[in-house]
N, C-alpha and C. Protein backbone atom coordinates (compact mmCIF):
# COMPACT_ATOMS: atom_id res chain seq x y z
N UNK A 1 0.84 -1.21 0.00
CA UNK A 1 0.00 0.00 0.00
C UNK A 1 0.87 1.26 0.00
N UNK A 2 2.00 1.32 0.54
CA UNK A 2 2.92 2.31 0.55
C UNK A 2 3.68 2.43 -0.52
N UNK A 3 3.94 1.48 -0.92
CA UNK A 3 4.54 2.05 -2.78
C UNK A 3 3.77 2.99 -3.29
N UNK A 4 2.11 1.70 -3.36
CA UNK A 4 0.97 2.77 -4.62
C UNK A 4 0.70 4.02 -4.24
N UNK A 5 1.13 4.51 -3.00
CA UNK A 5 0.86 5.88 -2.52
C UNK A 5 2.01 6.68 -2.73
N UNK A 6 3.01 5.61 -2.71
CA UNK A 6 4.55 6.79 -3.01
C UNK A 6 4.64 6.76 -4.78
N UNK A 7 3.59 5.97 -5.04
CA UNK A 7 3.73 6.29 -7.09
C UNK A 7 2.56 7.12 -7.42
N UNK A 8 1.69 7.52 -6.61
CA UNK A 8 0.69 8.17 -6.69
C UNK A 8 1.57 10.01 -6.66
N UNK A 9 1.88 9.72 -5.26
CA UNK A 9 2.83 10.83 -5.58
C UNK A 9 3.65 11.49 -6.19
N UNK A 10 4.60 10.31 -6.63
CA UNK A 10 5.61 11.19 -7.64
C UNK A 10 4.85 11.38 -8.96
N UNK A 11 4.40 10.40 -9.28
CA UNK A 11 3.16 10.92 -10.79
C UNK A 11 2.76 12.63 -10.49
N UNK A 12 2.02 12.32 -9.31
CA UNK A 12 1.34 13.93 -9.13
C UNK A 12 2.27 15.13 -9.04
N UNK A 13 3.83 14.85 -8.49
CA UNK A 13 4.80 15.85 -8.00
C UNK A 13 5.56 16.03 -9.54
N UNK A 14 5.40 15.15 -10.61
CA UNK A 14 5.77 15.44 -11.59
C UNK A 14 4.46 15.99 -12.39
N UNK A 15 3.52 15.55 -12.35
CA UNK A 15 2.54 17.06 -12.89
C UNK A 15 2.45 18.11 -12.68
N UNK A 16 2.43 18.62 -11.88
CA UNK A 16 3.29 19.84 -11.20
C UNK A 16 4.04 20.44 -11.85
N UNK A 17 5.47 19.68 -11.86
CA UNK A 17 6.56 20.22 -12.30
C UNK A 17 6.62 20.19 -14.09
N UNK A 18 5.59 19.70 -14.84
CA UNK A 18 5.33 19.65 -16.32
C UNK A 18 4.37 20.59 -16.05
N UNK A 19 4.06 21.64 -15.55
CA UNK A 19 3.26 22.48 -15.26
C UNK A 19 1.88 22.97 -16.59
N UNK A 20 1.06 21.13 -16.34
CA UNK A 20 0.09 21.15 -16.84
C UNK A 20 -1.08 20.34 -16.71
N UNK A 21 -2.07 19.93 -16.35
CA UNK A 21 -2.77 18.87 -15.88
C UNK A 21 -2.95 18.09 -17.43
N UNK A 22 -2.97 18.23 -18.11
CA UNK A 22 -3.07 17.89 -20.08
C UNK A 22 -2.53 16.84 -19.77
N UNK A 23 -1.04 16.95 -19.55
CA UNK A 23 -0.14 16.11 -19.76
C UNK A 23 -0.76 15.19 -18.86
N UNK A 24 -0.59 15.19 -17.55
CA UNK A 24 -0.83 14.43 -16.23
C UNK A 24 -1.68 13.63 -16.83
N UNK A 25 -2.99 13.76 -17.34
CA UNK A 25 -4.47 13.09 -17.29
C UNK A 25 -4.00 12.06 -18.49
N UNK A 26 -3.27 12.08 -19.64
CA UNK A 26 -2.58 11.53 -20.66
C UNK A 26 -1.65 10.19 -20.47
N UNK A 27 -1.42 10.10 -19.52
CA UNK A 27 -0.47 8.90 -18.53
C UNK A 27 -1.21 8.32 -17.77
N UNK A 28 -2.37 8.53 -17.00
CA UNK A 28 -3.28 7.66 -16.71
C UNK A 28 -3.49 6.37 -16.82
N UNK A 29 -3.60 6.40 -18.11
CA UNK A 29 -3.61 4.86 -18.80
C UNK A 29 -2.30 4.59 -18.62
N UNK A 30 -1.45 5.25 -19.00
CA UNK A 30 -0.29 4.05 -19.21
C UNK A 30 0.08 3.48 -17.46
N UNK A 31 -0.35 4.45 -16.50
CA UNK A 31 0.10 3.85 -15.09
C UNK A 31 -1.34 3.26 -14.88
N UNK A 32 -2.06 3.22 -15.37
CA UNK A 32 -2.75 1.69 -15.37
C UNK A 32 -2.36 0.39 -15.77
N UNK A 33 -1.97 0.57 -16.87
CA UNK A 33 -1.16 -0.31 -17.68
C UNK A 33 0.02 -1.07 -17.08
N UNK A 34 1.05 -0.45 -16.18
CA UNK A 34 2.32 -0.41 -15.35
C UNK A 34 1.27 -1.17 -14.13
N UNK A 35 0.28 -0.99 -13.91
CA UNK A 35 -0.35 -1.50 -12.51
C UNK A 35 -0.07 -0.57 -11.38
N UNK A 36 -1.09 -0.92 -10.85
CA UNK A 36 -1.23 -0.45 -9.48
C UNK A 36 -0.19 -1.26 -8.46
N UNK A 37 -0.24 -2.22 -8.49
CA UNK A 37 1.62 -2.60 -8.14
C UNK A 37 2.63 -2.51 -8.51
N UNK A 38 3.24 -1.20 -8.75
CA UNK A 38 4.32 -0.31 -9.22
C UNK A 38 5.53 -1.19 -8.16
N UNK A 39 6.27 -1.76 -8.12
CA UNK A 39 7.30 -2.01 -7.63
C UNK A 39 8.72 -1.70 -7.61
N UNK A 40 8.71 -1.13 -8.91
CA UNK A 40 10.18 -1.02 -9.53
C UNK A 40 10.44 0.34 -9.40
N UNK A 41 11.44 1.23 -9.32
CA UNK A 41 11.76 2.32 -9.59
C UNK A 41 12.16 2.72 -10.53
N UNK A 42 13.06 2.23 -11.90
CA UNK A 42 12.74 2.03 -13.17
C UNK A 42 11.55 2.68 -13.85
N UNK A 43 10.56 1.84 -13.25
CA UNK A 43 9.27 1.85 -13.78
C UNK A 43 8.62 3.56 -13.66
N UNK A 44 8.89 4.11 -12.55
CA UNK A 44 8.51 5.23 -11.79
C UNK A 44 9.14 6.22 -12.57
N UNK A 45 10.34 6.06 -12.89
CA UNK A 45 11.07 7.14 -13.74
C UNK A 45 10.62 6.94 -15.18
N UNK A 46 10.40 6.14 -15.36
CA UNK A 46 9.78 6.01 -16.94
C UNK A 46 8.82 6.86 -17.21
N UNK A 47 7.42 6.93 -16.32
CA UNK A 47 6.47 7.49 -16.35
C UNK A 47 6.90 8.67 -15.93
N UNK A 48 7.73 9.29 -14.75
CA UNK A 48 7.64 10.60 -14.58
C UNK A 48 8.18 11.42 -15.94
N UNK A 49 9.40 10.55 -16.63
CA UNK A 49 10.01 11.12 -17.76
C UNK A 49 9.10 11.36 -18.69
N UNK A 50 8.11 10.50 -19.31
CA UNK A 50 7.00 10.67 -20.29
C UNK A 50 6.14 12.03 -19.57
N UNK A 51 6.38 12.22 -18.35
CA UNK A 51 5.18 13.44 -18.03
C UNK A 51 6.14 14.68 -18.58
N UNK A 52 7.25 14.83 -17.86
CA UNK A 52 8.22 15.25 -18.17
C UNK A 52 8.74 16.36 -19.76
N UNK A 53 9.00 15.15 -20.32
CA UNK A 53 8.75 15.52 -21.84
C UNK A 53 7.31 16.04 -22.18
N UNK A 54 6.38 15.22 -21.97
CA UNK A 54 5.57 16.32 -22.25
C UNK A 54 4.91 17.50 -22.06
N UNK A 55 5.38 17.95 -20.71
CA UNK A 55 5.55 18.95 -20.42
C UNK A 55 6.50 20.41 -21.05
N UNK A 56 7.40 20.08 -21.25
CA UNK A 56 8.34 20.47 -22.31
C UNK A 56 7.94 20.60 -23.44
N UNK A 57 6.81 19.83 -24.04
CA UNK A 57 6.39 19.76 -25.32
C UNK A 57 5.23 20.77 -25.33
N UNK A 58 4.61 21.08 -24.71
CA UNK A 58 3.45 22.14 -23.85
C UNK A 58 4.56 23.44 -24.24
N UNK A 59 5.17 23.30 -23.35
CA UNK A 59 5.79 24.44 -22.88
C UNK A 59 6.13 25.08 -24.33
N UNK A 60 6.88 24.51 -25.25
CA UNK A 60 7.41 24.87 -26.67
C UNK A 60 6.25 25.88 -27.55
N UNK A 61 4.99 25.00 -27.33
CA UNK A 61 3.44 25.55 -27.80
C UNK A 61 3.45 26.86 -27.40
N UNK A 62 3.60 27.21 -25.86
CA UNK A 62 3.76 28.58 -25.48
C UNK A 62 3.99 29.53 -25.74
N UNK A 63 5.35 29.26 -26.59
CA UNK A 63 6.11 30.38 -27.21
C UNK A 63 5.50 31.03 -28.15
N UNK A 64 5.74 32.71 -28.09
CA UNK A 64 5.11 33.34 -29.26
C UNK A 64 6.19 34.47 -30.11
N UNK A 65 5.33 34.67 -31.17
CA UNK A 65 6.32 35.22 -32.06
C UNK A 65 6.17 36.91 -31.61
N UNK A 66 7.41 37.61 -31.90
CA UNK A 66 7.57 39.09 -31.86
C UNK A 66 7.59 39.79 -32.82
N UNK A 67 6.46 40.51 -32.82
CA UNK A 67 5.93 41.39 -33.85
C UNK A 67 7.27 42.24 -34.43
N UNK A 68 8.09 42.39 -33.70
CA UNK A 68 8.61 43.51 -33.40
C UNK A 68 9.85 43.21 -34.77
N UNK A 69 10.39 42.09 -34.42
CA UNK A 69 11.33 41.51 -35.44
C UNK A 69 10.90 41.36 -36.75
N UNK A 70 9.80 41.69 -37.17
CA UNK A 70 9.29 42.15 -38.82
C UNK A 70 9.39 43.32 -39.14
N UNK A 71 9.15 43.29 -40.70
CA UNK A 71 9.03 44.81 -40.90
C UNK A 71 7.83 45.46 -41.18
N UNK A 72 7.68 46.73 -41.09
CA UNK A 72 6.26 47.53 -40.88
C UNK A 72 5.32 46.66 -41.65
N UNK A 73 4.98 46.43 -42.69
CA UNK A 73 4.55 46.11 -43.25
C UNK A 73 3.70 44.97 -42.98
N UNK A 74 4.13 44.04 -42.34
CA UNK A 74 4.15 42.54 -41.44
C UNK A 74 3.38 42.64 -40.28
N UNK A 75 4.01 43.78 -39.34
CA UNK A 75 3.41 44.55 -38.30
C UNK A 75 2.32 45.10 -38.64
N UNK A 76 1.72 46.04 -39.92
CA UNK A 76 0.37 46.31 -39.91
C UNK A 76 -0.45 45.04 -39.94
N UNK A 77 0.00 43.70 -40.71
CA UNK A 77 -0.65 43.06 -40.89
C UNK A 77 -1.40 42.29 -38.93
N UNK A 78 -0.56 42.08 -38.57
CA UNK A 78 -0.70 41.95 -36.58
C UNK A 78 -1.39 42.91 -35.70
N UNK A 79 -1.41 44.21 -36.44
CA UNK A 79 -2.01 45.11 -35.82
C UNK A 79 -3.56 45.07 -36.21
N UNK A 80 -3.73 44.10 -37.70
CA UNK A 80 -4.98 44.29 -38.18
C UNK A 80 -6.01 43.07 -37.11
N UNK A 81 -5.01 41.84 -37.24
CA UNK A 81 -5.09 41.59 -36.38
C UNK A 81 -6.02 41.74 -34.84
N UNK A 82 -5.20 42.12 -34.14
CA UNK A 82 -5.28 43.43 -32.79
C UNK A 82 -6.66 43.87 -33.01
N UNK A 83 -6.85 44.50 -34.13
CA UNK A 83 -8.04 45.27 -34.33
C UNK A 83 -9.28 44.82 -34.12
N UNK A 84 -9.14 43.44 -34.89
CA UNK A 84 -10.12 42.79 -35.14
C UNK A 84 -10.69 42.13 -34.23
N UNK A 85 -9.75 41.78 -33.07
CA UNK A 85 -10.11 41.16 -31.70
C UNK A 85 -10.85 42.32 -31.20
N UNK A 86 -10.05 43.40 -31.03
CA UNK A 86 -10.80 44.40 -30.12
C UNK A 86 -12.16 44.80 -30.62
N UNK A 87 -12.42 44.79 -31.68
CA UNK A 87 -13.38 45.06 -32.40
C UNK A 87 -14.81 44.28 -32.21
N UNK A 88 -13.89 42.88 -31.91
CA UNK A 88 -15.26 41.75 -31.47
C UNK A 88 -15.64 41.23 -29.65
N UNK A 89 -14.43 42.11 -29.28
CA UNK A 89 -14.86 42.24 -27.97
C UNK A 89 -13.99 41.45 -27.03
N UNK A 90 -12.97 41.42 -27.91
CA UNK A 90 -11.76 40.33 -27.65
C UNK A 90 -10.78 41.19 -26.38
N UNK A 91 -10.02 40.28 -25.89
CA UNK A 91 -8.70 41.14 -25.25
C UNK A 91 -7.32 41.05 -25.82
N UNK A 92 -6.47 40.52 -25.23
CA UNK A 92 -5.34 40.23 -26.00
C UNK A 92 -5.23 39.34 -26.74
N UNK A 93 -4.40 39.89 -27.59
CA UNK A 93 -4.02 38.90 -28.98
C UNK A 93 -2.36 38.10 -28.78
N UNK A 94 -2.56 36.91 -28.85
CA UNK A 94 -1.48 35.89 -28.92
C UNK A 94 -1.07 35.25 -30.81
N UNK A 95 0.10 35.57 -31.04
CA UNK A 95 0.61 35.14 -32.05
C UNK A 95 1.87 34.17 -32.04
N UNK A 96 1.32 32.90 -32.14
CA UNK A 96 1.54 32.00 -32.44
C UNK A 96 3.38 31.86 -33.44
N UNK A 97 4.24 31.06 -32.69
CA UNK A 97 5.12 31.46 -33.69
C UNK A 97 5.38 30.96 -35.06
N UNK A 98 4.46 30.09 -35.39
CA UNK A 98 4.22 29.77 -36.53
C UNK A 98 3.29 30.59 -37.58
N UNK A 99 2.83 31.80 -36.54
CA UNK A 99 2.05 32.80 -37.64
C UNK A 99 2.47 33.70 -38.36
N UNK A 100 4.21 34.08 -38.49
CA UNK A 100 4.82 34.49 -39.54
C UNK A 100 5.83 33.44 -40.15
N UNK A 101 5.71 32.94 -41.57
CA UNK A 101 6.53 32.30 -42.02
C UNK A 101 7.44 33.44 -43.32
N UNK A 102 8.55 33.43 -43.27
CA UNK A 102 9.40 34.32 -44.14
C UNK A 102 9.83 33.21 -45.50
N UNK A 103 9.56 33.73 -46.56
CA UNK A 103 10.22 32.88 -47.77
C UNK A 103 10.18 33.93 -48.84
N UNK A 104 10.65 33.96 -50.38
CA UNK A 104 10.91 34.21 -51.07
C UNK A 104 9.66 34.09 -51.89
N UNK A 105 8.79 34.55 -52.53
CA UNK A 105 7.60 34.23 -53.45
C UNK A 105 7.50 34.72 -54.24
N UNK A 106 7.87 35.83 -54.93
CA UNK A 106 8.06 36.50 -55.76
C UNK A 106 9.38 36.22 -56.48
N UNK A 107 10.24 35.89 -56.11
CA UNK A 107 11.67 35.37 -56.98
C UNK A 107 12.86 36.45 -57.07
N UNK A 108 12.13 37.24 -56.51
CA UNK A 108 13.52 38.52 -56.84
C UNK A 108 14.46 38.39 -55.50
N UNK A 109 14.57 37.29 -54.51
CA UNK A 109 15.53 37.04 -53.66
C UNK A 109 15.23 37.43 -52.36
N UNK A 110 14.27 38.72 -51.87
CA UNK A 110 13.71 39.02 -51.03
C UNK A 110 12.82 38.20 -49.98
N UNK A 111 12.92 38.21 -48.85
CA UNK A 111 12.30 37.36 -48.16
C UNK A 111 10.37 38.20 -47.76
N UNK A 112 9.46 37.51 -48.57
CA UNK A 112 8.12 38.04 -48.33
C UNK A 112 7.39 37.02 -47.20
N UNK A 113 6.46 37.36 -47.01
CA UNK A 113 5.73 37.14 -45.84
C UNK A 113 4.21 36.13 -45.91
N UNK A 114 3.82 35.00 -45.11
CA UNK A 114 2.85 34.76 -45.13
C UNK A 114 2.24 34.80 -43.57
N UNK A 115 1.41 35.23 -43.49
CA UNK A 115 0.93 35.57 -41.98
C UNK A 115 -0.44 34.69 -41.41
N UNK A 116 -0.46 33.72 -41.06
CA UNK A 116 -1.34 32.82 -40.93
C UNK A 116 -1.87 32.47 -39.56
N UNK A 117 -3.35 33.10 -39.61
CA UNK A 117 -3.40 33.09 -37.86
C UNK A 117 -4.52 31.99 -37.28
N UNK A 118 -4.63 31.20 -38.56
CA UNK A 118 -4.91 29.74 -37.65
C UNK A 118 -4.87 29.93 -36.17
N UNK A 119 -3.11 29.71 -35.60
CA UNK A 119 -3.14 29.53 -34.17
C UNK A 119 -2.96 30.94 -33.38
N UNK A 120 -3.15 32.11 -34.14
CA UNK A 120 -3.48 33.20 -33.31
C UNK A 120 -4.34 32.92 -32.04
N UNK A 121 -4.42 33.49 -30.98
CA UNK A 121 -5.55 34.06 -30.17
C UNK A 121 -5.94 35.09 -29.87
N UNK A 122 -7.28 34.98 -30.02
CA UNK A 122 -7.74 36.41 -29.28
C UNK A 122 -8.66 36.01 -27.87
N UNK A 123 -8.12 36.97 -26.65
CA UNK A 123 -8.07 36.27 -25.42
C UNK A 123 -10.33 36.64 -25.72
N UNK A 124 -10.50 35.68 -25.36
CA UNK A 124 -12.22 35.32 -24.81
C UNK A 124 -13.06 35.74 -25.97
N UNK A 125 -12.53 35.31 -27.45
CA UNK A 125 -13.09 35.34 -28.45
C UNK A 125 -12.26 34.64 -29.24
N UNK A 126 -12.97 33.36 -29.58
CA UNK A 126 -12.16 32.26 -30.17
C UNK A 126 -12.18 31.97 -31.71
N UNK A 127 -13.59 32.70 -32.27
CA UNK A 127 -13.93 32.49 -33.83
C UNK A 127 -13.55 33.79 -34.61
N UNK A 128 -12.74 34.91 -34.33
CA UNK A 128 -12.21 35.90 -34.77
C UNK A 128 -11.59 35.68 -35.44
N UNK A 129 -10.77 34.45 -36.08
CA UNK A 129 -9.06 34.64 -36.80
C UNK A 129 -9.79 33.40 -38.06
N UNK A 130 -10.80 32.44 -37.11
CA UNK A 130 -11.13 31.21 -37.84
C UNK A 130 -12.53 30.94 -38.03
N UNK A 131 -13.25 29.94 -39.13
CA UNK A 131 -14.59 30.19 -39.30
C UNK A 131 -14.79 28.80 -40.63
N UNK A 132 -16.03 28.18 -40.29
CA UNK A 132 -16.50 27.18 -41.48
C UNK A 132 -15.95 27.76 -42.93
N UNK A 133 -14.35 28.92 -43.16
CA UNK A 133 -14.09 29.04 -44.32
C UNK A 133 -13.08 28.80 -44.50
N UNK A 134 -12.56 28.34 -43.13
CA UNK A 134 -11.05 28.51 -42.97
C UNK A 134 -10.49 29.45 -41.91
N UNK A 135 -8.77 30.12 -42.46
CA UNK A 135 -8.41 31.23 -41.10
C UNK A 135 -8.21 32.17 -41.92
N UNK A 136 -7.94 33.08 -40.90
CA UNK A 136 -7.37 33.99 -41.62
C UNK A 136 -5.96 34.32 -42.48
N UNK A 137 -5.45 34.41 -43.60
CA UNK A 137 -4.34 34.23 -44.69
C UNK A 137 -3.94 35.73 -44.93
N UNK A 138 -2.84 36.44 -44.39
CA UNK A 138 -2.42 37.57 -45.06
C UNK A 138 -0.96 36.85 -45.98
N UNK A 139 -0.82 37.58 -46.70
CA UNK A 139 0.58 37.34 -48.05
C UNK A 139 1.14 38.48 -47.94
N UNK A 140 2.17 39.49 -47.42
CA UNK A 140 2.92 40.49 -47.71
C UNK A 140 4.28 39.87 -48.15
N UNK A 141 4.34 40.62 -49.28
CA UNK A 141 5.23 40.67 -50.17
C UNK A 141 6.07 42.07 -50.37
N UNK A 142 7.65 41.78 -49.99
CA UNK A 142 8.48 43.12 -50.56
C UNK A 142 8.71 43.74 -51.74
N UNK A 143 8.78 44.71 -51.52
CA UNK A 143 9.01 45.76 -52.70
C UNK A 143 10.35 46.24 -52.87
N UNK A 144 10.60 46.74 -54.36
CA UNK A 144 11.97 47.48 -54.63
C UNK A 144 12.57 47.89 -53.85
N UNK A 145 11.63 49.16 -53.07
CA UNK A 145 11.56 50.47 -52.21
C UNK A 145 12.68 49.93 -50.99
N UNK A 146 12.67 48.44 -50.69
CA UNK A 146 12.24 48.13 -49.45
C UNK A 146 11.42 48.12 -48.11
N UNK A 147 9.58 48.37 -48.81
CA UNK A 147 8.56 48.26 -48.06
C UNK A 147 7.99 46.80 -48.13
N UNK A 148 6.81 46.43 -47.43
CA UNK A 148 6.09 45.53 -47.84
C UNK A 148 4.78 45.56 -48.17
N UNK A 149 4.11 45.22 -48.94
CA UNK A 149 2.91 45.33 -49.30
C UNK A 149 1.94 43.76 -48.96
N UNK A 150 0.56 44.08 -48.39
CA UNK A 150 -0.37 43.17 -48.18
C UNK A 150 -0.93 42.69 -49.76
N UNK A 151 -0.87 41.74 -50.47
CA UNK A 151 -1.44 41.38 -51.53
C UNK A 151 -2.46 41.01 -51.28
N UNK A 152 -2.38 40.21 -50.59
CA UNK A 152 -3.98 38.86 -50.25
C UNK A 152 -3.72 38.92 -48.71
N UNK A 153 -5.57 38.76 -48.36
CA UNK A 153 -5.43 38.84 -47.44
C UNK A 153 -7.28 38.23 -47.23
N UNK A 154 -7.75 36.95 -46.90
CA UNK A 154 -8.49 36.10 -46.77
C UNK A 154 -8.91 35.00 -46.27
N UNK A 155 -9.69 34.34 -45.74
CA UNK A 155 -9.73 33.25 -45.24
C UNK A 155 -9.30 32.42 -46.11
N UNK A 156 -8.75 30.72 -45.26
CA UNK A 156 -8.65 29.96 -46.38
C UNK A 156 -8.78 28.80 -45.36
N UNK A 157 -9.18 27.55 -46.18
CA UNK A 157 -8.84 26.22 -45.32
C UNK A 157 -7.78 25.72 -45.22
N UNK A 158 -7.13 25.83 -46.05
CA UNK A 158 -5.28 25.25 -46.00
C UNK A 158 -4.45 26.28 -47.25
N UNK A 159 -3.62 26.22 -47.17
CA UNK A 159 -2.85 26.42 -48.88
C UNK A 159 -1.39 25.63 -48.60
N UNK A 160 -0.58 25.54 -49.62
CA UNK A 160 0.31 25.04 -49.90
C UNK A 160 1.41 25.46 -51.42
N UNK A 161 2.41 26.11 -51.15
CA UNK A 161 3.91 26.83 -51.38
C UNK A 161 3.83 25.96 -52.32
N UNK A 162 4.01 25.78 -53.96
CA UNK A 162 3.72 24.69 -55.05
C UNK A 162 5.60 24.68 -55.41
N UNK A 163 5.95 23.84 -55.68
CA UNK A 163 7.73 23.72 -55.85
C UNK A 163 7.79 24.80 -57.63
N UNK A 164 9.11 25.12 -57.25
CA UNK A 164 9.71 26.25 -58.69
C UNK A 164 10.47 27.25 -58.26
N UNK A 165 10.58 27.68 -59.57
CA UNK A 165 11.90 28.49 -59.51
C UNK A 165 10.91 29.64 -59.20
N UNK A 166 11.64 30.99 -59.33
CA UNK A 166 11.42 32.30 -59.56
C UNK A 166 9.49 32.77 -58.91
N UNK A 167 8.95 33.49 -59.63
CA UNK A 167 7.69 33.55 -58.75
C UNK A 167 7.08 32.45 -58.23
N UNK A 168 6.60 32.09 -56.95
CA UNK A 168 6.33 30.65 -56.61
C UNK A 168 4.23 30.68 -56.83
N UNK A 169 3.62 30.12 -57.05
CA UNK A 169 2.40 29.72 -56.73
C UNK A 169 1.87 29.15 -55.66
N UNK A 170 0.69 29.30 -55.39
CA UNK A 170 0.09 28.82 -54.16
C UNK A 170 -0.96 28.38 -54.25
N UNK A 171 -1.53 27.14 -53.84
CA UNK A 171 -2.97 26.50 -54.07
C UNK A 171 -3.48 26.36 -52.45
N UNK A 172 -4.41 27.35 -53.03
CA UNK A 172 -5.06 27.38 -51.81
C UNK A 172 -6.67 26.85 -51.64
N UNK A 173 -7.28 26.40 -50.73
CA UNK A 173 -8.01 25.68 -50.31
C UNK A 173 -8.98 26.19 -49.76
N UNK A 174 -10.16 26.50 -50.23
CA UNK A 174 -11.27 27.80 -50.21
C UNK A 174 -12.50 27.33 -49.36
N UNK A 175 -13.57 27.90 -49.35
CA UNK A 175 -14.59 27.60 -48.67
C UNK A 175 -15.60 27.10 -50.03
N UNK A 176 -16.51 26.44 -50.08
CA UNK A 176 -16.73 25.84 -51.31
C UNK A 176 -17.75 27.03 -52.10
N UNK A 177 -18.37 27.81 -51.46
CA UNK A 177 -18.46 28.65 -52.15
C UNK A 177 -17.60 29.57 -53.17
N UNK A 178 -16.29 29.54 -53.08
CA UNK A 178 -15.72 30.11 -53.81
C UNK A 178 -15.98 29.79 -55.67
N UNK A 179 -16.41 27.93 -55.48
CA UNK A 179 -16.57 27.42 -56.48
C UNK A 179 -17.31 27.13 -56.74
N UNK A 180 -18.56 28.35 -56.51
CA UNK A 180 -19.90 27.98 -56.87
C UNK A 180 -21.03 26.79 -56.22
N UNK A 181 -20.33 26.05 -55.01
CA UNK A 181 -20.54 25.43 -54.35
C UNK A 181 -21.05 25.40 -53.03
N UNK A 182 -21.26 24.19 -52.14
CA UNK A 182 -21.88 25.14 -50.68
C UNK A 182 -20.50 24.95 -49.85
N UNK A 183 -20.58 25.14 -48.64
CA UNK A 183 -19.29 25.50 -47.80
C UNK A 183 -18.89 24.09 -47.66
N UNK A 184 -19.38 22.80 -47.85
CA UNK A 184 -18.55 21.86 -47.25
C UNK A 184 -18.10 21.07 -48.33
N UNK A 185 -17.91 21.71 -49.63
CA UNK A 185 -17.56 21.41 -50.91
C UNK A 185 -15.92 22.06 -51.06
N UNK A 186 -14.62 21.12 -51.56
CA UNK A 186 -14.01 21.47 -51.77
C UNK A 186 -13.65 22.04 -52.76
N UNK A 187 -12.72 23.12 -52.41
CA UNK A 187 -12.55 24.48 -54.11
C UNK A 187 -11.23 24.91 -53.27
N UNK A 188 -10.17 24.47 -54.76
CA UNK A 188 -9.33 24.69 -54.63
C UNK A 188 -8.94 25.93 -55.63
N UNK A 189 -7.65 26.94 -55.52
CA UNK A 189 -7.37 27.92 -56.61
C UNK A 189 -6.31 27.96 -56.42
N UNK A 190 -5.75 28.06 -57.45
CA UNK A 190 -4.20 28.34 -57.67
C UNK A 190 -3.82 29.76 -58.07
N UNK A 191 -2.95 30.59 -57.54
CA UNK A 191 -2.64 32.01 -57.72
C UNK A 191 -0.77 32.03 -57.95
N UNK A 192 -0.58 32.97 -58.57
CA UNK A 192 1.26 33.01 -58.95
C UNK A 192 1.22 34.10 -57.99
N UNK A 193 1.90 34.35 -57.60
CA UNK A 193 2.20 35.52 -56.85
C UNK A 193 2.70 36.55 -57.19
N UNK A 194 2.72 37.62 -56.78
CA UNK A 194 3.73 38.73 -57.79
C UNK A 194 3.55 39.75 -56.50
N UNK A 195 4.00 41.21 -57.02
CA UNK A 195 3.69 42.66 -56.20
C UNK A 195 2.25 42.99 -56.78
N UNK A 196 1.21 42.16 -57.47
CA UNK A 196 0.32 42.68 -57.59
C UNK A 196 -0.79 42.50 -56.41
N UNK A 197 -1.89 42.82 -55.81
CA UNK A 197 -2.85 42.59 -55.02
C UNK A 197 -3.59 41.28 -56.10
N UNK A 198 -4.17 40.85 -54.54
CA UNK A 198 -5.39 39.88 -55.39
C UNK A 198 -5.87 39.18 -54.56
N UNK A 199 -7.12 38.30 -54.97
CA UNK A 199 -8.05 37.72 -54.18
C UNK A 199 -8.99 37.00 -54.59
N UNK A 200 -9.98 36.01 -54.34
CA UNK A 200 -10.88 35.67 -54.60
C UNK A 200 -12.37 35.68 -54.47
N UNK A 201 -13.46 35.67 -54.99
CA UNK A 201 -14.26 36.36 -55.12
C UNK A 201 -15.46 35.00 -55.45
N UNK A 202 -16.95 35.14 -54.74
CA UNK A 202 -17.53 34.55 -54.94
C UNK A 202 -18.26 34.44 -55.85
N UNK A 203 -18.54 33.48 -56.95
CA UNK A 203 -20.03 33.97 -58.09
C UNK A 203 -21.14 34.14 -57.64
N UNK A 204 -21.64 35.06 -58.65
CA UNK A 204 -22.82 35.56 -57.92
C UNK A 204 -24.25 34.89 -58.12
C-alpha cells in the first residue's frame, strides 16, 4: 500500500513540475497499464520522464512570435489583427510562432511574408481569426523600395507553397463557395504571386 501511494505521488509531484494537468491526465492509462503494483523504480522514472517531456512539449506551444522583429509592413498586418479582436470584444491577442513564415515568393531574392493566424488568439473570443471558411491568410510581399505590401489577405482552409523556380504559386483551399458550391464542398485555386494585389471572389 505504501509504494501505490509513493507512485501516486511522484506521478502527481511530476505534474506539477510539467506544469500542466493535459499532460498528467494523458499517462493515466499508461500507469494503469504499469499497474497499481508499481514495484520497480525504473518503472517510476519512466512514467515521470514521459510526463516530463511532455511537459516540455506544452511548454514549446507557449512560445510566441515578436511582432517587433518584422518589418512595418508585417506589423500592420498583426495590428490588423489586434483590431479585429478588439473590435469583437476580444482582449489580448497571442501570435503564435508559426504565424509568420518568411520565404521568397516572388523570386527577386527578397524574403516576403505569409501571416497565418490559424493559431493566433484572441483572449475570450475564439472564432475571430477562424470560421466554417477557414483562417485567416495575409501574403505580404516586398518591394523594390524596401517596403512591404499586403497582396492577399483572406480566409482559407489550407494552402500550400507549389515547388519552382522564380515567382512561386500557391494553391489554396477555399470555402466551397468560392466554387460555386456550398461551404462543405471542396474548391481549390491556384494564384502566382507577384507585387500585384489579389483575391478571390464569390459567383454571384
Amino acid at each position: 500500500m505504501f509504494k501505490l501511494l509513493f507512485a501516486v505521488f511522484v506521478l502527481i509531484v511530476a505534474a506539477i513540475a510539467a506544469g500542466t494537468y493535459f499532460q498528467f491526465s494523458t499517462v493515466i492509462p499508461i500507469f494503469i497499464i504499469l499497474g497499481f503494483g508499481i514495484r520497480s523504480g525504473p518503472k517510476l522514472l519512466i512514467v515521470a520522464a514521459m510526463i516530463g517531456c511532455g511537459g516540455a512539449a506544452a511548454q514549446d506551444l507557449t512560445k510566441v512570435v515578436n511582432p517587433d522583429a518584422y518589418p512595418a509592413g508585417v506589423q500592420q498586418s498583426l495590428q490588423r489583427a489586434r483590431d479585429d479582436c478588439k473590435a469583437a470584444g476580444g482582449g489580448a491577442v497571442t501570435f503564435a510562432l508559426d504565424s509568420v513564415r518568411a520565404l521568397d515568393l516572388t523570386g527577386d531574392g527578397r524574403d516576403d511574408y505569409i501571416v497565418d493566424f490559424r493559431n493566433a488568439q484572441c483572449q475570450d473570443r475564439a472564432g475571430v481569426y477562424c470560421g466554417s471558411g477557414g483562417c485567416q491568410l495575409d501574403i505580404d510581399v516586398a518591394l523594390a523600395d524596401g517596403s512591404v505590401r499586403t497582396v492577399f489577405s483572406q480566409w482559407v482552409r489550407s494552402y500550400e507553397v507549389l515547388p519552382g523556380k522564380g515567382a512561386r504559386s500557391i494553391r489554396f483551399e477555399m470555402h466551397g463557395g468560392y466554387c460555386g458550391g456550398h461551404g462543405s464542398e471542396r474548391c481549390v485555386k491556384t494564384h502566382r504571386v507577384t507585387v500585384k494585389p489579389f483575391g478571390f471572389a464569390m459567383p454571384d
